[in-house]
N, C-alpha and C. Protein backbone atom coordinates (compact mmCIF):
# COMPACT_ATOMS: atom_id res chain seq x y z
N UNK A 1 -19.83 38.02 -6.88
CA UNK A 1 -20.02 36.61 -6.62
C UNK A 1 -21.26 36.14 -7.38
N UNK A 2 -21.11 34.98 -8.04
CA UNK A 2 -22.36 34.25 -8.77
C UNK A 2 -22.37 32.71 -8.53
N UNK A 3 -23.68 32.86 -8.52
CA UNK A 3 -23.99 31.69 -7.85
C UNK A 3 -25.04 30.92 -9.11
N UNK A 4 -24.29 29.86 -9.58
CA UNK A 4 -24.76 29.26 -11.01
C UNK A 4 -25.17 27.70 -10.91
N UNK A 5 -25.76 27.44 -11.94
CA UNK A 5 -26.00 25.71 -12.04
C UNK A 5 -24.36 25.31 -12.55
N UNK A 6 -23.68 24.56 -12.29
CA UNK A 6 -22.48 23.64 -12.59
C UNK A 6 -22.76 23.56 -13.96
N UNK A 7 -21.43 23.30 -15.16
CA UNK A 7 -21.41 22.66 -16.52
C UNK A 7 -20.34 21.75 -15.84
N UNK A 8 -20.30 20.82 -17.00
CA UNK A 8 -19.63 20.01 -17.31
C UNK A 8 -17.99 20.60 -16.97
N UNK A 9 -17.76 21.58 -17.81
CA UNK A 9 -16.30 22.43 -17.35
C UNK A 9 -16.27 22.58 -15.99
N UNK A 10 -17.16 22.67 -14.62
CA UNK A 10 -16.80 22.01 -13.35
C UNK A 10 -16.75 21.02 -12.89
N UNK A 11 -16.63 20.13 -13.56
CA UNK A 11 -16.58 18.60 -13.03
C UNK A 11 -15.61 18.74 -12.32
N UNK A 12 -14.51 18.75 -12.74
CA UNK A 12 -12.98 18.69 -12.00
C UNK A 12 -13.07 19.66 -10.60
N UNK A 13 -13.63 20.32 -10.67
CA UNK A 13 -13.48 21.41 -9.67
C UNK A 13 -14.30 21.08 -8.52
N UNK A 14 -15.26 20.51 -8.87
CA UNK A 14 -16.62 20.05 -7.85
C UNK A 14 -15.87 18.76 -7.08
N UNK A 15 -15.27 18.03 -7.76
CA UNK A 15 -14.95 16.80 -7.80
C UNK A 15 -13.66 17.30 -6.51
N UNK A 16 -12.84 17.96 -7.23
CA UNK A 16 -11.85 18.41 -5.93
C UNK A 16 -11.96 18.97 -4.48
N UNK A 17 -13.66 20.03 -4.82
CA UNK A 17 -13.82 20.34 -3.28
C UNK A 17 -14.46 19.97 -2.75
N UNK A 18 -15.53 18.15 -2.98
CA UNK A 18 -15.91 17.09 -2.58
C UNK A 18 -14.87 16.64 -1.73
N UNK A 19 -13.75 16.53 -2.28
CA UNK A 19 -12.13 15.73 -1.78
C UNK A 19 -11.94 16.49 -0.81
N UNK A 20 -12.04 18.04 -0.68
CA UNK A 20 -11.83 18.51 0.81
C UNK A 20 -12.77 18.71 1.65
N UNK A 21 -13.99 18.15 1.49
CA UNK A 21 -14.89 18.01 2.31
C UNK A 21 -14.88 16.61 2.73
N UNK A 22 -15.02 15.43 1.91
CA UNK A 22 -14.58 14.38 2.46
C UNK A 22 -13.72 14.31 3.95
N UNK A 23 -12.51 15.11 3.12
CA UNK A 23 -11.00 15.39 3.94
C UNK A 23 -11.45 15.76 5.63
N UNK A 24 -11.98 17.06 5.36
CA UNK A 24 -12.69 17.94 6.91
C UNK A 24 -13.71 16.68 7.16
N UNK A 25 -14.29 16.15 6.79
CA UNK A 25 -15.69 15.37 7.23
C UNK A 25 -14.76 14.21 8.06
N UNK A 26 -13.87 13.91 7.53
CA UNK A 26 -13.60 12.60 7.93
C UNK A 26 -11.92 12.98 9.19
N UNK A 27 -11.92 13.96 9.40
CA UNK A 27 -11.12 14.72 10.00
C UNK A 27 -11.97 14.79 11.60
N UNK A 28 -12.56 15.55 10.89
CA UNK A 28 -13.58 16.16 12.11
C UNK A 28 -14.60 15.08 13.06
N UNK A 29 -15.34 14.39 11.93
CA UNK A 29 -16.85 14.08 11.92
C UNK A 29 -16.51 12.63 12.33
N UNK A 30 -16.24 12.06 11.08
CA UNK A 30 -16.43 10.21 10.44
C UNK A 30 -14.99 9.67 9.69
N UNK A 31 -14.61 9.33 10.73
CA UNK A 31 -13.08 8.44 10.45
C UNK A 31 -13.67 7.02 9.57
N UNK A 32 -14.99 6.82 8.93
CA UNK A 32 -15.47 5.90 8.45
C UNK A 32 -15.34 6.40 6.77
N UNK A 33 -15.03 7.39 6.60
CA UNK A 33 -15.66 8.23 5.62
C UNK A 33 -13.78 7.47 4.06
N UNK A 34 -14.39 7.01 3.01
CA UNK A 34 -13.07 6.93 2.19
C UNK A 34 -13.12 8.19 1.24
N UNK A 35 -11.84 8.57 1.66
CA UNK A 35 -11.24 9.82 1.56
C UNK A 35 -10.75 9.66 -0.11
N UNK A 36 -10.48 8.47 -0.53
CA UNK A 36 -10.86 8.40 -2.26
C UNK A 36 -11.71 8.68 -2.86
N UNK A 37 -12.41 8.12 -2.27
CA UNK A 37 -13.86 8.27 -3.27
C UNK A 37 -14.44 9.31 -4.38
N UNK A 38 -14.09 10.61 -3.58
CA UNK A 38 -14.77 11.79 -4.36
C UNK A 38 -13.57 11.81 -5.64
N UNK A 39 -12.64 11.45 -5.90
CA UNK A 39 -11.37 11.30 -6.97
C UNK A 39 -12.22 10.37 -7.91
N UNK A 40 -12.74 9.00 -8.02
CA UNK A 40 -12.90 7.82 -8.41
C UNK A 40 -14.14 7.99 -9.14
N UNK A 41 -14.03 7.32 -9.96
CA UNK A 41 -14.82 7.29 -11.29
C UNK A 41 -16.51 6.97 -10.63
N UNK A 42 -16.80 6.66 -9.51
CA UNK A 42 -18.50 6.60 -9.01
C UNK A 42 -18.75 8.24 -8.60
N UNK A 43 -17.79 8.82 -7.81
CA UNK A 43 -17.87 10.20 -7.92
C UNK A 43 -18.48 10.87 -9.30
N UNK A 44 -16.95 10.62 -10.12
CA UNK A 44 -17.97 11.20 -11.45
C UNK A 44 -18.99 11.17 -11.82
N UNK A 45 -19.40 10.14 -12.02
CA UNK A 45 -20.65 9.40 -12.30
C UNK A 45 -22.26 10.09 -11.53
N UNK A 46 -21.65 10.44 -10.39
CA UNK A 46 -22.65 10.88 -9.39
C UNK A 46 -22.52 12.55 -9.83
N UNK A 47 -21.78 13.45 -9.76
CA UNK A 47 -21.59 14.25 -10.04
C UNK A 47 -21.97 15.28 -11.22
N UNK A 48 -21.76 14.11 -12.43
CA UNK A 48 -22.31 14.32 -13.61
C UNK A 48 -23.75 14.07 -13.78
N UNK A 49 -24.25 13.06 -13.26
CA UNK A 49 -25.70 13.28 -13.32
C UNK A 49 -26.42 14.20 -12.46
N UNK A 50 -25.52 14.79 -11.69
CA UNK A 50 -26.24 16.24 -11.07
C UNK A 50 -26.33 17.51 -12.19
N UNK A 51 -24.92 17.71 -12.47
CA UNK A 51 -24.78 18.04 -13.08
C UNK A 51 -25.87 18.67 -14.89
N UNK A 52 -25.75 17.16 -14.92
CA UNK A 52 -26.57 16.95 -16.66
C UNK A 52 -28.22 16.55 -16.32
N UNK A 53 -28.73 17.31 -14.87
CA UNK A 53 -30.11 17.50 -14.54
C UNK A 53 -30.67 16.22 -14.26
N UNK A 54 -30.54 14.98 -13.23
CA UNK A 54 -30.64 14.29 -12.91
C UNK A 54 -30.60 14.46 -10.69
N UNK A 55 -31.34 16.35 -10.84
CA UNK A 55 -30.50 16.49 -9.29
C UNK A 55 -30.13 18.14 -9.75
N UNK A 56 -29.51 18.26 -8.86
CA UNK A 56 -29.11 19.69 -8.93
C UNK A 56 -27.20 19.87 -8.65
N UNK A 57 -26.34 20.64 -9.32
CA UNK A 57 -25.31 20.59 -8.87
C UNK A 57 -24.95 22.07 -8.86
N UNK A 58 -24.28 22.96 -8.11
CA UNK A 58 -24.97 24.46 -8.19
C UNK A 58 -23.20 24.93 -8.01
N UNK A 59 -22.15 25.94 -8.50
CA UNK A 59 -21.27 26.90 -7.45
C UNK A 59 -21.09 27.83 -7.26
N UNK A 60 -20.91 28.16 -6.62
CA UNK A 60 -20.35 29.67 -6.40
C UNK A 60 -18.99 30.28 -6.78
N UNK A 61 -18.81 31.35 -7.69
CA UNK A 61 -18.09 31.38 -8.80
C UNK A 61 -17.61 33.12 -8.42
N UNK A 62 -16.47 33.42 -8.03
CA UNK A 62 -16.12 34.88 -7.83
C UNK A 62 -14.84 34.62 -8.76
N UNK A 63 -14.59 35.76 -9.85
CA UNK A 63 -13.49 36.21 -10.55
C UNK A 63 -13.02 34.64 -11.38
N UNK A 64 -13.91 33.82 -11.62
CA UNK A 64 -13.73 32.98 -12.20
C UNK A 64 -13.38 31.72 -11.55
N UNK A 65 -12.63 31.97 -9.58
CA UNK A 65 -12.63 31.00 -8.82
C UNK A 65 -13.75 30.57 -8.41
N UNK A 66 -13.66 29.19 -8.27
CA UNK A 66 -15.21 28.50 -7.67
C UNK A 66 -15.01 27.96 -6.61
N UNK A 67 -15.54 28.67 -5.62
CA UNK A 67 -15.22 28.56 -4.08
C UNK A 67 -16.15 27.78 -3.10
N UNK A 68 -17.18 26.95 -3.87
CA UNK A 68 -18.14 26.33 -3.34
C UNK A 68 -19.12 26.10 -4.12
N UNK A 69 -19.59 24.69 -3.62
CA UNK A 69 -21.06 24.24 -4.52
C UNK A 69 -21.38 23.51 -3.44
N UNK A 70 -22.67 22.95 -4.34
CA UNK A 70 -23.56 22.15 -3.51
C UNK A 70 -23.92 21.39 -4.52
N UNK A 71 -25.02 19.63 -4.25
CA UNK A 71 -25.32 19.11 -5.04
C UNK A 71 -26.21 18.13 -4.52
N UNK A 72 -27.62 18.21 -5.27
CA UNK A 72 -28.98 17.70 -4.33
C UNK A 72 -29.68 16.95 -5.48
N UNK A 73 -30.78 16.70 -5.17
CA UNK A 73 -31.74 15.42 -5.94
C UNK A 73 -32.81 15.45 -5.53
N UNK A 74 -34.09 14.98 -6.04
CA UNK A 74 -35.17 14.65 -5.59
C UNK A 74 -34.55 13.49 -5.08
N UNK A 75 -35.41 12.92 -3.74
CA UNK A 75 -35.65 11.50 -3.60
C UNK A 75 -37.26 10.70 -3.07
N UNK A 76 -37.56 9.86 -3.23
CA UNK A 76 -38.61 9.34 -2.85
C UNK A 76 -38.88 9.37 -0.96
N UNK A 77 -39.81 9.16 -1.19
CA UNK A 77 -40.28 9.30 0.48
C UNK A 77 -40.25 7.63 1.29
N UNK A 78 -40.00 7.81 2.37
CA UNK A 78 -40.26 6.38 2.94
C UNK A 78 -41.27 5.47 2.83
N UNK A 79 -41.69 4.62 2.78
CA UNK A 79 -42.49 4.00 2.30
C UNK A 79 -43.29 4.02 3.85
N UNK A 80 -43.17 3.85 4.85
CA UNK A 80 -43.71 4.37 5.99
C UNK A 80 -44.30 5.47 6.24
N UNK A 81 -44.47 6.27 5.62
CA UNK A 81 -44.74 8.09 5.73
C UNK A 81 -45.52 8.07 4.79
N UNK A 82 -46.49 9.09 4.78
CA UNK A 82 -47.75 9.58 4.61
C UNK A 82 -46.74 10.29 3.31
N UNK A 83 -47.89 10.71 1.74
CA UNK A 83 -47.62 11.38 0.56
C UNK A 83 -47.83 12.58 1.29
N UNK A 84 -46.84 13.90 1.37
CA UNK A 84 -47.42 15.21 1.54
C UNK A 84 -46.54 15.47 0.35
N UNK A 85 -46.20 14.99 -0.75
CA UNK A 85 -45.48 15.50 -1.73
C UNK A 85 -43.86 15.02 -1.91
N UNK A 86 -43.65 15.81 -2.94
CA UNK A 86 -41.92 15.23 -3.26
C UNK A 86 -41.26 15.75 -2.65
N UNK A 87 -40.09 14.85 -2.19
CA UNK A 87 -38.87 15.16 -1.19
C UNK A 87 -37.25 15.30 -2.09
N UNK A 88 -36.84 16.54 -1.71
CA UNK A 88 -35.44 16.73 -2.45
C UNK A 88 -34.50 16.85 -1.09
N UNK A 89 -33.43 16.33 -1.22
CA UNK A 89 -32.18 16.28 -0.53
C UNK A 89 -31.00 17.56 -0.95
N UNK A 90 -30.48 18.23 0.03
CA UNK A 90 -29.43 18.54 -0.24
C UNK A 90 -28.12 17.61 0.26
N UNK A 91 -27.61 16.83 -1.04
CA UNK A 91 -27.13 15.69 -0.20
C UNK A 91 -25.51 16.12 0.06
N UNK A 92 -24.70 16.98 -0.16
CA UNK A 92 -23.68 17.90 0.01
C UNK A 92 -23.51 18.98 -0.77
N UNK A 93 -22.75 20.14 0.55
CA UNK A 93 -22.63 21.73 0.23
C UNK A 93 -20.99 21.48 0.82
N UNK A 94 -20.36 22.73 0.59
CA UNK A 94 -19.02 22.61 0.75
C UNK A 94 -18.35 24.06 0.47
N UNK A 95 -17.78 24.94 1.14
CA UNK A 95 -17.61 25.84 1.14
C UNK A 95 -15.76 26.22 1.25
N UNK A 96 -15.12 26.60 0.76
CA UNK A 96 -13.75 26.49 0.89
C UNK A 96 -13.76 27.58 2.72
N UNK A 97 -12.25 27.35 3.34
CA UNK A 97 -12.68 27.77 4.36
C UNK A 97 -12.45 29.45 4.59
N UNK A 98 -11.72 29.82 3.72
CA UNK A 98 -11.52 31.32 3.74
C UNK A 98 -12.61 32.21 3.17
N UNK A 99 -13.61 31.28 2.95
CA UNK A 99 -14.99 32.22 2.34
C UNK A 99 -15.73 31.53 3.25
N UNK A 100 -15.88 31.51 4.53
CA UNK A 100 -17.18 30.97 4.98
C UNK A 100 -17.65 31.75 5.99
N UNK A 101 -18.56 31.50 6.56
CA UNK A 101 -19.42 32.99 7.24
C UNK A 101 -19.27 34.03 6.22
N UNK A 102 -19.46 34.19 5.21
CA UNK A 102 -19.93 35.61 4.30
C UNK A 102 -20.80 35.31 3.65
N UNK A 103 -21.62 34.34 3.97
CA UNK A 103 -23.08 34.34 3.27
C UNK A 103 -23.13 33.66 1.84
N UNK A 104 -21.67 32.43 2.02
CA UNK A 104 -22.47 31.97 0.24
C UNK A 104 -23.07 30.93 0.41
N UNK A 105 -22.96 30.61 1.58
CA UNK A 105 -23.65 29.08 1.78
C UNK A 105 -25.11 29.36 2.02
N UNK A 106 -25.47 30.54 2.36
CA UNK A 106 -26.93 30.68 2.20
C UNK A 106 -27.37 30.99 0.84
N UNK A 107 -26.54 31.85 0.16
CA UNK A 107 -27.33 32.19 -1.14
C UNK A 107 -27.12 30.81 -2.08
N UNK A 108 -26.06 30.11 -2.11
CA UNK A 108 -26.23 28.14 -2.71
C UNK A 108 -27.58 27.85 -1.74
N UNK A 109 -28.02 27.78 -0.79
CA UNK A 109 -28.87 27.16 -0.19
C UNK A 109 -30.76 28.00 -0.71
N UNK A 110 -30.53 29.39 -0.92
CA UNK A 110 -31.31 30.13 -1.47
C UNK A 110 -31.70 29.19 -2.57
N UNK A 111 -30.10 29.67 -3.69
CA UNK A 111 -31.01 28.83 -5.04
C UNK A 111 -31.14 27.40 -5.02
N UNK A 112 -30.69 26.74 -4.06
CA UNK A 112 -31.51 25.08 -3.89
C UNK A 112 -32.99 25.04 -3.81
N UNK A 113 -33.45 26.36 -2.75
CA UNK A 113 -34.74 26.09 -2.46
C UNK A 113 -35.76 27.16 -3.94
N UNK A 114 -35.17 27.62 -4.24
CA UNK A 114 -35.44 28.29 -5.77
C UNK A 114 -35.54 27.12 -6.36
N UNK A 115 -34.95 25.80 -6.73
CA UNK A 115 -34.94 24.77 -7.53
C UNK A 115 -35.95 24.16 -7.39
N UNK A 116 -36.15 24.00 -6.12
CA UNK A 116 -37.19 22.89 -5.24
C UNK A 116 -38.31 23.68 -5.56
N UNK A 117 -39.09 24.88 -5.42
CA UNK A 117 -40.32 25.40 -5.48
C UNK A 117 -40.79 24.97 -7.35
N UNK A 118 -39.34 25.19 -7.99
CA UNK A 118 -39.53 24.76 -9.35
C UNK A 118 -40.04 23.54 -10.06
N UNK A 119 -39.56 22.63 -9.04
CA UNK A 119 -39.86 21.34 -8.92
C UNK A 119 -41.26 20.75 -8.60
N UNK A 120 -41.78 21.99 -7.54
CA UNK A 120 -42.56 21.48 -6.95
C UNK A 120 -42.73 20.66 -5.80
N UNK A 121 -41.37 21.01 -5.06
CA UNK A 121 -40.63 19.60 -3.93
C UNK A 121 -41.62 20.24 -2.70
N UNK A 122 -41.72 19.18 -1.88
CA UNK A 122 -43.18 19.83 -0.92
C UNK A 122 -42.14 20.26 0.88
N UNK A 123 -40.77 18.94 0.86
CA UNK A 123 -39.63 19.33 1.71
C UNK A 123 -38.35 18.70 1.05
N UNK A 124 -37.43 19.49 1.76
CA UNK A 124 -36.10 19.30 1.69
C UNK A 124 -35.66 18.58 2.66
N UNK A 125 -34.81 17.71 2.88
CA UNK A 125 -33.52 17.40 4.13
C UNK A 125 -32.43 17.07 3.94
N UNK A 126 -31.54 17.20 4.31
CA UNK A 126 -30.45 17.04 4.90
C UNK A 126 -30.03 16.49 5.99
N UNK A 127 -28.58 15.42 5.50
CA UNK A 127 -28.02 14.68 6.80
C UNK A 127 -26.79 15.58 7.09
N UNK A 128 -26.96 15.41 8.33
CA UNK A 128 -25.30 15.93 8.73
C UNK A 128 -24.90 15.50 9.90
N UNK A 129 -23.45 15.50 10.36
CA UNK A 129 -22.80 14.76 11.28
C UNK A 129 -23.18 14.70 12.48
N UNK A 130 -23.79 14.16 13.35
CA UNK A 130 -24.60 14.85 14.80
C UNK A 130 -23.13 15.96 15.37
N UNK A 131 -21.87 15.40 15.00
CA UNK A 131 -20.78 16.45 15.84
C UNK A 131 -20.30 18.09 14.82
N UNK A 132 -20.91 18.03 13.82
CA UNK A 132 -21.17 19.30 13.02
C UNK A 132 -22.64 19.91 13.90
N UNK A 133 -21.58 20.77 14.54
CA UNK A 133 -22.70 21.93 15.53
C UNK A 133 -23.03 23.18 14.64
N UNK A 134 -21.57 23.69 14.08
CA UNK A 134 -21.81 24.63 13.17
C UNK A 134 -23.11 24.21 11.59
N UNK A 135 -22.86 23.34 10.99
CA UNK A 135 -23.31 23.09 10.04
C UNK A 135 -25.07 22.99 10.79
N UNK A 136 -25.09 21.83 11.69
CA UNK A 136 -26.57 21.75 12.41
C UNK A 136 -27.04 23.27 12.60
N UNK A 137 -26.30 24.01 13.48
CA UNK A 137 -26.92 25.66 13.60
C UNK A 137 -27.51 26.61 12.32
N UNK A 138 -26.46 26.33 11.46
CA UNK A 138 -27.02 27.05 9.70
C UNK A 138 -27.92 26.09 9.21
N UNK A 139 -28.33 25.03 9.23
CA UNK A 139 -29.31 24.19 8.26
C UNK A 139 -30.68 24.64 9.63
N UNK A 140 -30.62 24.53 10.72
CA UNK A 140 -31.62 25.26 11.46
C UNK A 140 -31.96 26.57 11.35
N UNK A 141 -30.91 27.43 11.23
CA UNK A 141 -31.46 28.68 11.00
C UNK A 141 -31.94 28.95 9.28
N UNK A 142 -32.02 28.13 8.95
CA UNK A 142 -32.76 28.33 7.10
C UNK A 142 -34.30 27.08 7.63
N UNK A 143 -34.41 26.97 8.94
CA UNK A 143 -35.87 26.67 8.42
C UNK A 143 -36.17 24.77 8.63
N UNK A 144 -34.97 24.16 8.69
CA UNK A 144 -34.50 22.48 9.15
C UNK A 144 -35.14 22.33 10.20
N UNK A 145 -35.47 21.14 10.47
CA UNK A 145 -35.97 20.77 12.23
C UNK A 145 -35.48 19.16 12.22
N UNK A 146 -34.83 19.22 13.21
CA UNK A 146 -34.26 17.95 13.54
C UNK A 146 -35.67 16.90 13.25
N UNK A 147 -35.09 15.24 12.39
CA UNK A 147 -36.61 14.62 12.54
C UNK A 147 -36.02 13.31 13.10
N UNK A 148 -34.77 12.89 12.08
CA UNK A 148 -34.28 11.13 12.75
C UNK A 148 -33.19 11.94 13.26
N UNK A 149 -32.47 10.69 14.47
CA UNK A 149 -31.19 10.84 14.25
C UNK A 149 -30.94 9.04 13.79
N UNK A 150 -29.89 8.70 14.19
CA UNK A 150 -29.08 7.69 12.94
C UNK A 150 -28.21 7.38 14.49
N UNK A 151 -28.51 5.65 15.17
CA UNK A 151 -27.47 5.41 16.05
C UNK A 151 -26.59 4.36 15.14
N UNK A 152 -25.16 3.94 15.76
CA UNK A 152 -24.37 3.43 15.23
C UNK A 152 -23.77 2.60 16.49
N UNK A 153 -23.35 1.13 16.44
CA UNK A 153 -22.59 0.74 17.53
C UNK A 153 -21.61 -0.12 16.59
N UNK A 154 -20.47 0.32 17.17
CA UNK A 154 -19.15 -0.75 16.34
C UNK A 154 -18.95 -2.07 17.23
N UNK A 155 -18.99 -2.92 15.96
CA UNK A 155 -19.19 -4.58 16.81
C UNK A 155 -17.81 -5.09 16.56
């Protein structure tokens, strides 16, 4: 198993298992979630500038199948909050489901934070669904601490 920065020759591939994370996200999580999107040309767009170092776009690559990536960014800090340095996002990871619990989502999450020390990023975060228990439990056990949560009321 190797775990690489994305080329361009994964676009298509990244782009597709966005579409089944969407799919599970909006299954599971957020019936808000458009299940196009990751297909549609802003996808690309987003993708590729991870990709072409604008961010990070990373997969995991056994026998030539690519069974998971991830794809993150620096972002700026709130304008409310104190400078302790630069903030990078892992803003989605995605793991196909017959490879999960075997540890690739930590070693993608390894070389994220390999990226970030490179960077110089001072923290990382991540959003995730408050009803993703599993996902909340692994982003805690690498070191996460709950800071916002995010309420929502439908009017």
């Amino acid at each position: 198993m190797v775990i690489r920065l994305a080329t361009r020759n994964d676009l298509e591939r990244v782009m597709e298992l966005n579409h089944q994370l969407f799919l599970k996200e909006s299954k599971e999580f957020d019936k808000t979630l458009n299940c196009d999107w990751p297909l549609g040309p802003k996808s690309r767009e987003y993708f590729q500038s991870r990709i072409d170092g604008e961010g990070v776009c990373c997969v995991c690559e056994e026998n030539g199948k690519i069974l998971g990536y991830f794809a993150g960014g620096l972002t700026g800090r709130e304008d409310y909050r104190l400078d302790f340095g630069q903030i990078a996002e892992l803003e989605n990871i995605f793991v196909l489901d017959n490879y999960r619990s075997q540890g690739l989502g930590q070693k993608m999450l390894d070389f994220l934070f390999d990226w970030c020390q490179k960077k110089s990023v001072a923290r990382v975060k991540v959003i995730a669904s408050v009803q993703n228990l599993k996902g909340i439990d692994f982003y805690e056990k690498n070191g996460f601490q709950k800071y916002n949560i995010v309420l929502e009321k439908v009017i």
